[in-house]
Protein backbone atom coordinates (compact mmCIF):
# COMPACT_ATOMS: atom_id res chain seq x y z
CA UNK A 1 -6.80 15.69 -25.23
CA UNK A 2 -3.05 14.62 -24.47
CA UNK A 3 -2.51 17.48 -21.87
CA UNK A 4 -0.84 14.96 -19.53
CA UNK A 5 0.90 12.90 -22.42
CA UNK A 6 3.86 11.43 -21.39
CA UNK A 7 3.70 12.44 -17.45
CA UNK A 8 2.39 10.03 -14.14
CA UNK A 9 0.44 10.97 -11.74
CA UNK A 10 0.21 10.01 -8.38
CA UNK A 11 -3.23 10.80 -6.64
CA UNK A 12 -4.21 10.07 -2.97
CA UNK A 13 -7.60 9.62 -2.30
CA UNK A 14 -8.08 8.89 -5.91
CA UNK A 15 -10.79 5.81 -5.55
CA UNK A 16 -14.07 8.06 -4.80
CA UNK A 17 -14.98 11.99 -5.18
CA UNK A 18 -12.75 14.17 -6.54
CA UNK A 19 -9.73 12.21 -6.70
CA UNK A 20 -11.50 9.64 -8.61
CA UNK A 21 -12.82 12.30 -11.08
CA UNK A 22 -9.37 13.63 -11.10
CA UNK A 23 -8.17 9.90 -11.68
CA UNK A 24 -10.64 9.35 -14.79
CA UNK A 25 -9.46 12.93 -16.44
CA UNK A 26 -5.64 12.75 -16.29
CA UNK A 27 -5.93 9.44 -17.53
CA UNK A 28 -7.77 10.57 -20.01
CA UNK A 29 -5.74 13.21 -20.89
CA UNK A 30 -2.82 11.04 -21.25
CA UNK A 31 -1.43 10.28 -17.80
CA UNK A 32 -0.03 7.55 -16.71
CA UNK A 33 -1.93 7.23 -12.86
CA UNK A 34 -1.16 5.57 -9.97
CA UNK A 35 -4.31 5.62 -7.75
CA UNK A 36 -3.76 5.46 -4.34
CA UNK A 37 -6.54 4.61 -1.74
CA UNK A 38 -7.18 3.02 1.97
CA UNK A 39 -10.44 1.08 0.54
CA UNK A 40 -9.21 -1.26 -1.96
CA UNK A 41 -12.35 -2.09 -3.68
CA UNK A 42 -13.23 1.74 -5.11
CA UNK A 43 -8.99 2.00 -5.71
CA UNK A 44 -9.41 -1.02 -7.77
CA UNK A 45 -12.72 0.40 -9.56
CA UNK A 46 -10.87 3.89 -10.41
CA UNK A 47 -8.23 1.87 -11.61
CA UNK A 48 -9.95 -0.69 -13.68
CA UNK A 49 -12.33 1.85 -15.53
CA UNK A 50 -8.90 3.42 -16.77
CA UNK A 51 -7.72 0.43 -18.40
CA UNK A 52 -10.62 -0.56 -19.88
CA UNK A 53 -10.63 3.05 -21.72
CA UNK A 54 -7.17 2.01 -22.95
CA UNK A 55 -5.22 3.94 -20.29
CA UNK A 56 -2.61 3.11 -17.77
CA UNK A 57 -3.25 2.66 -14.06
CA UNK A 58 -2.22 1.03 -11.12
CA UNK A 59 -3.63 0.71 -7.64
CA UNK A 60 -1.43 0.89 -4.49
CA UNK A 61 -3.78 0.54 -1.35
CA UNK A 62 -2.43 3.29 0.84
CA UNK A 63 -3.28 5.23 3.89
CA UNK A 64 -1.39 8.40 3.40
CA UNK A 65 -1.40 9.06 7.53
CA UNK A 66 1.52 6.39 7.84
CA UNK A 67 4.66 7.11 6.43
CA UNK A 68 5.90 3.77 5.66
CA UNK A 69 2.59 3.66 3.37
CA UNK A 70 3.35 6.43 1.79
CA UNK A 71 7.07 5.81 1.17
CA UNK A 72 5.76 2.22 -0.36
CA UNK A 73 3.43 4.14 -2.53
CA UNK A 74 6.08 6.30 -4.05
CA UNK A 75 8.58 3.87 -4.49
CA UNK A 76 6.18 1.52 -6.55
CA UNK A 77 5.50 4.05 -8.69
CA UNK A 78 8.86 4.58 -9.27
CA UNK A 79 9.80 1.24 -10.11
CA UNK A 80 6.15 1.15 -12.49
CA UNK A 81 6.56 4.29 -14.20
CA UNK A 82 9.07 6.38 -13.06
CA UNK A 83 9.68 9.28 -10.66
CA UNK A 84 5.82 11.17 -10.64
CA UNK A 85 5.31 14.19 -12.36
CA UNK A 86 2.18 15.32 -10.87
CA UNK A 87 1.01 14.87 -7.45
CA UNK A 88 -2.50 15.64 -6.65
CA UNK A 89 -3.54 14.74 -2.54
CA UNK A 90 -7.31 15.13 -2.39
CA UNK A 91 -7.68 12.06 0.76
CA UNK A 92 -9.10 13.09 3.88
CA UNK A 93 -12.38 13.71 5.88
CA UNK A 94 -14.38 14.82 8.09
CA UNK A 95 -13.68 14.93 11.95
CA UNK A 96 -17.44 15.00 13.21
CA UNK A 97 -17.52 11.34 14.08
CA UNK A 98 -14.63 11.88 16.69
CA UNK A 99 -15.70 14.96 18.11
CA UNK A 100 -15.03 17.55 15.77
CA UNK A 101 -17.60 20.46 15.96
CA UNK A 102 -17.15 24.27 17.48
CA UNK A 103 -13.95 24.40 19.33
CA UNK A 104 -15.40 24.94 22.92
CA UNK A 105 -17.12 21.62 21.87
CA UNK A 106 -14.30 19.62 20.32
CA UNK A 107 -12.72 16.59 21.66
CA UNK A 108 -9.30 15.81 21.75
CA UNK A 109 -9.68 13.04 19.98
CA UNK A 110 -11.77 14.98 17.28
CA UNK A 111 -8.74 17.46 16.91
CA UNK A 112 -6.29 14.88 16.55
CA UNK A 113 -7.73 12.26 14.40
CA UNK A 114 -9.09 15.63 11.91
CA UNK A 115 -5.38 16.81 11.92
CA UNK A 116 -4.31 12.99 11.53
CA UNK A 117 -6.35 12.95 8.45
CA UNK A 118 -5.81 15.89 6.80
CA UNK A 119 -2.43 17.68 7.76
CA UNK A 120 -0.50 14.65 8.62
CA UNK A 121 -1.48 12.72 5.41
CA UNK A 122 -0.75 16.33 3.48
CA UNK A 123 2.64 15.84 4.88
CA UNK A 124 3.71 12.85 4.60
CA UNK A 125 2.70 13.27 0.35
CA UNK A 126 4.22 16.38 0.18
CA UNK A 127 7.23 15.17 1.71
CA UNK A 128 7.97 12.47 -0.64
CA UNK A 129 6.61 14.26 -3.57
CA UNK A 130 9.39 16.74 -2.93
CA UNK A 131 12.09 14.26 -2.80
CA UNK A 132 10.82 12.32 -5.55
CA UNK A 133 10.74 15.54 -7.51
CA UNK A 134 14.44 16.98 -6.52
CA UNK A 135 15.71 13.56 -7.85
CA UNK A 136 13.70 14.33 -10.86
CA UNK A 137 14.20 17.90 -11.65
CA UNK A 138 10.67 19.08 -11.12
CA UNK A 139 6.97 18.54 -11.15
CA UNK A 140 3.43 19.70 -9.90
CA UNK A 141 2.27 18.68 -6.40
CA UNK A 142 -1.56 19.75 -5.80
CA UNK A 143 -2.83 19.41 -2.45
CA UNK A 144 -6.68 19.98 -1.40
CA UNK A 145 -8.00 22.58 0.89
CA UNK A 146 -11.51 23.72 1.69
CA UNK A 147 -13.12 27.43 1.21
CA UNK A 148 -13.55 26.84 4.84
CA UNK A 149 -10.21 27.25 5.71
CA UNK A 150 -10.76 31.34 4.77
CA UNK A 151 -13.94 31.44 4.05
CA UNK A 152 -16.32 30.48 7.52
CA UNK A 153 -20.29 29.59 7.54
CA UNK A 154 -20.13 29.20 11.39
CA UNK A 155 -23.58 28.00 12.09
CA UNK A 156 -23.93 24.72 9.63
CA UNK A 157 -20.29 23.81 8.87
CA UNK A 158 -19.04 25.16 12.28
CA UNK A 159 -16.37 22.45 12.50
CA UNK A 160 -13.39 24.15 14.15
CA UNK A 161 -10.54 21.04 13.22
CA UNK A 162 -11.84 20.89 10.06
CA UNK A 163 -11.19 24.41 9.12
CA UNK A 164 -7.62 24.67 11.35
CA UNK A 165 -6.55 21.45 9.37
CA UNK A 166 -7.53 23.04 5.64
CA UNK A 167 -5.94 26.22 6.48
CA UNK A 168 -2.64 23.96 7.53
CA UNK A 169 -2.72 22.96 4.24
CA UNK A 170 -2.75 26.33 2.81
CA UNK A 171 -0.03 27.44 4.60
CA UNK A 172 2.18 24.15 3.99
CA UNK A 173 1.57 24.74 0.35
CA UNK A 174 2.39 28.22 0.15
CA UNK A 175 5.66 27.60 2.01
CA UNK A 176 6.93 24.72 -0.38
CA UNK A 177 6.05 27.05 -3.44
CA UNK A 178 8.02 29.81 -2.07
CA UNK A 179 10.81 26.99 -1.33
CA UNK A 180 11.10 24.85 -3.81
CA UNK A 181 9.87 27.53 -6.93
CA UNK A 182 14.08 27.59 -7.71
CA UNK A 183 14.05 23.75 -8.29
CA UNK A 184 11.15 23.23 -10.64
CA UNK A 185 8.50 22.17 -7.96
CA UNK A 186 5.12 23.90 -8.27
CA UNK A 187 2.78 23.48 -5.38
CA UNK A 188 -0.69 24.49 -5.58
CA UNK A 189 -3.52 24.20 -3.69
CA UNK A 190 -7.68 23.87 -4.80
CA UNK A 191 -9.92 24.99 -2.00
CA UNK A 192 -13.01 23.27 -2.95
CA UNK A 193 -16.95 24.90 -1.44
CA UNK A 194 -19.19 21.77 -1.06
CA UNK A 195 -18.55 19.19 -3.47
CA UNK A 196 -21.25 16.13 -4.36
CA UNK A 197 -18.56 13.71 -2.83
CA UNK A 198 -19.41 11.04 -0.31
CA UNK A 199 -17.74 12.95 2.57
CA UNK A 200 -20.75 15.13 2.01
CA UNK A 201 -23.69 13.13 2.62
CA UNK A 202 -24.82 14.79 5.97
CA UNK A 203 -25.28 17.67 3.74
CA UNK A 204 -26.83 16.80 0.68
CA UNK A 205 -29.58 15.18 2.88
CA UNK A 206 -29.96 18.36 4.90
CA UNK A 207 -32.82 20.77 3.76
CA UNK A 208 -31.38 23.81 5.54
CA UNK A 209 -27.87 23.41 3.73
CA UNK A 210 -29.78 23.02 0.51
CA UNK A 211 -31.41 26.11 0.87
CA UNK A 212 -28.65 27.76 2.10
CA UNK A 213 -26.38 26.82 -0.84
CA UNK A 214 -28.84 28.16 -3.50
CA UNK A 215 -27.45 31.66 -2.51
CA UNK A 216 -24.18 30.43 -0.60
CA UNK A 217 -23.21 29.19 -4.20
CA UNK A 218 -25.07 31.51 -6.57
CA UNK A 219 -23.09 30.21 -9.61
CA UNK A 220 -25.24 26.97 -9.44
CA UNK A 221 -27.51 27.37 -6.45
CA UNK A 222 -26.26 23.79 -5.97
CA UNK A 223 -23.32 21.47 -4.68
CA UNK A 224 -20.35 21.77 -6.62
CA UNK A 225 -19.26 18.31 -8.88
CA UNK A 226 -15.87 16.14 -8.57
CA UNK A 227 -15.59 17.19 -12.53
CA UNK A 228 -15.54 20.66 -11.39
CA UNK A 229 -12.60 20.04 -8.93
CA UNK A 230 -10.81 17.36 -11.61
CA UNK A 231 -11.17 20.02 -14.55
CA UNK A 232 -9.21 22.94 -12.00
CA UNK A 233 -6.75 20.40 -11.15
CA UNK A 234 -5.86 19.45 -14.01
CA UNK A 235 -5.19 22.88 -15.00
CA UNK A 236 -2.33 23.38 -12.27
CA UNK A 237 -0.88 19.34 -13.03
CA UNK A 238 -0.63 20.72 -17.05
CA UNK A 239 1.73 22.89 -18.69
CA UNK A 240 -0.86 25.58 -19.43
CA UNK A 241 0.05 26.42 -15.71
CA UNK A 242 3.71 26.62 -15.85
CA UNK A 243 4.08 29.99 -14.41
CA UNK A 244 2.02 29.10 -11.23
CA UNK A 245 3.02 28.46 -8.06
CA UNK A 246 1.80 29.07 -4.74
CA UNK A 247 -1.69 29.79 -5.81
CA UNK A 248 -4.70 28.81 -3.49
CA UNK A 249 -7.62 28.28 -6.54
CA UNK A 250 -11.02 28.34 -5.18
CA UNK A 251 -13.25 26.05 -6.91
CA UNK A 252 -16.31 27.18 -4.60
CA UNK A 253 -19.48 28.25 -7.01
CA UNK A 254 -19.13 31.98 -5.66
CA UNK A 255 -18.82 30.71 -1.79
CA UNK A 256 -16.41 32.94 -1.12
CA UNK A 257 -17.97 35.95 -2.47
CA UNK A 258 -21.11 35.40 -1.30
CA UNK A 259 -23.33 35.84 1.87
CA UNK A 260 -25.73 33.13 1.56
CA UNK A 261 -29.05 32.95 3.68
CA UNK A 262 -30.84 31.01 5.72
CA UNK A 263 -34.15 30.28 5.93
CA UNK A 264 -36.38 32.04 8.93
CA UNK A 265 -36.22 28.84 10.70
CA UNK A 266 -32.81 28.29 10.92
CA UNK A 267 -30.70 25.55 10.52
């Protein structure tokens, strides 16, 4: 307890999945947080639970694709609590809807609107988490990958964006560490396997992904929880991890060790 006392936290995407697990823990651990989220009525929920467990929260309704949104975000919580800390981007999504899929299959539109979500929005936080933070002296940003930025299972998650936009973040991070290590700024990254979020419905109704993550993830021989994610990241937001930077942690059950099997019949 008390390993964020004293420091706010800023997290995108914070009002389901892992950034609302995230949310619950560094306020728990003595964070001040700032929840920021496109759907106001989960942003609102993360934020409410907090305060009625005698924490500190606020809820600014952003979509972290705009810059003007994100701008607005940081300066309220600036004016609220002061320049943040910790920053900790877990909001994005999934591109299938628009066309996202193998990449002699993609649309255009499901390349852009997957890159929309997750690089652009990873951008746009980064960017004013690193001014923020030069004003400041220092901090923690976090951002959120996927294993399947390095780690490819081509016939069930063969979602070409997806992965291009997840490795963008991986290289964005590792660039700002190697940057920005001089003036205080950690960046780190946690590259998630499949998570019990709501992004991943598809697959937790799908029979052949549940039989394929018994040996894809052979730590559990099940999905992955937010906690798991939220317990990692708030690991690299502490001061236990003061001497990391530029790390890529994978929070993936043994995913990327792994071969994992399908059934006879396929997916």
């Amino acid at each position: 307890m008390g390993r964020l006392q004293s420091k706010t936290a800023v997290i995108a995407g914070g009002g389901t999945g892992i950034g609302r697990a995230a949310a619950l823990l560094f306020a728990k651990e003595g964070a001040a947080v700032v929840v920021a989220s496109r759907t106001r009525e989960t942003g609102e929920s993360t934020a409410s639970q907090i305060i009625s467990n005698g924490g500190k929260a606020l809820y600014i309704q952003t979509d972290v694709s705009d810059a003007r949104q994100v701008d607005r975000l940081f300066s309220q919580t600036e004016q609220a609590h002061g320049p943040p800390d910790i920053v900790f981007t877990t909001a994005g999504g999934s591109g299938r809807r628009y066309g996202d899929g193998p990449i002699h299959e993609c649309t255009e539109d499901g390349w852009d609107q997957t890159l929309r979500m997750n690089a652009r929005g990873m951008f746009l936080m980064c960017r004013a988490a690193a001014r923020s933070m030069l004003r400041s002296g220092g901090g923690s940003v976090i951002n959120t990958s996927s294993v399947l930025a390095e780690s490819p299972s081509p016939v069930l998650f063969g979602t070409h964006a997806y992965a291009a936009s997840k490795g963008a973040v991986i290289a964005l991070s590792r660039s700002m560490a190697a940057y920005y290590a001089p003036m205080g700024i950690r960046v780190n990254v946690i590259a998630p396997a499949l998570i019990a979020t709501p992004m991943s419905a598809r697959a937790q109704s799908n029979e052949a992904v549940l039989s394929y993550i018994k040996t894809k993830q052979p730590l559990t021989k099940a999905l992955g929880t937010p906690e798991d994610c939220a317990q990692a990241a708030l690991y690299l937001a502490s001061d236990e991890s003061k001497f990391l930077t530029g790390a890529a942690l994978k929070v993936d059950g043994g995913w990327s060790v792994s071969e994992g099997q399908m059934t006879a019949e396929g997916p």
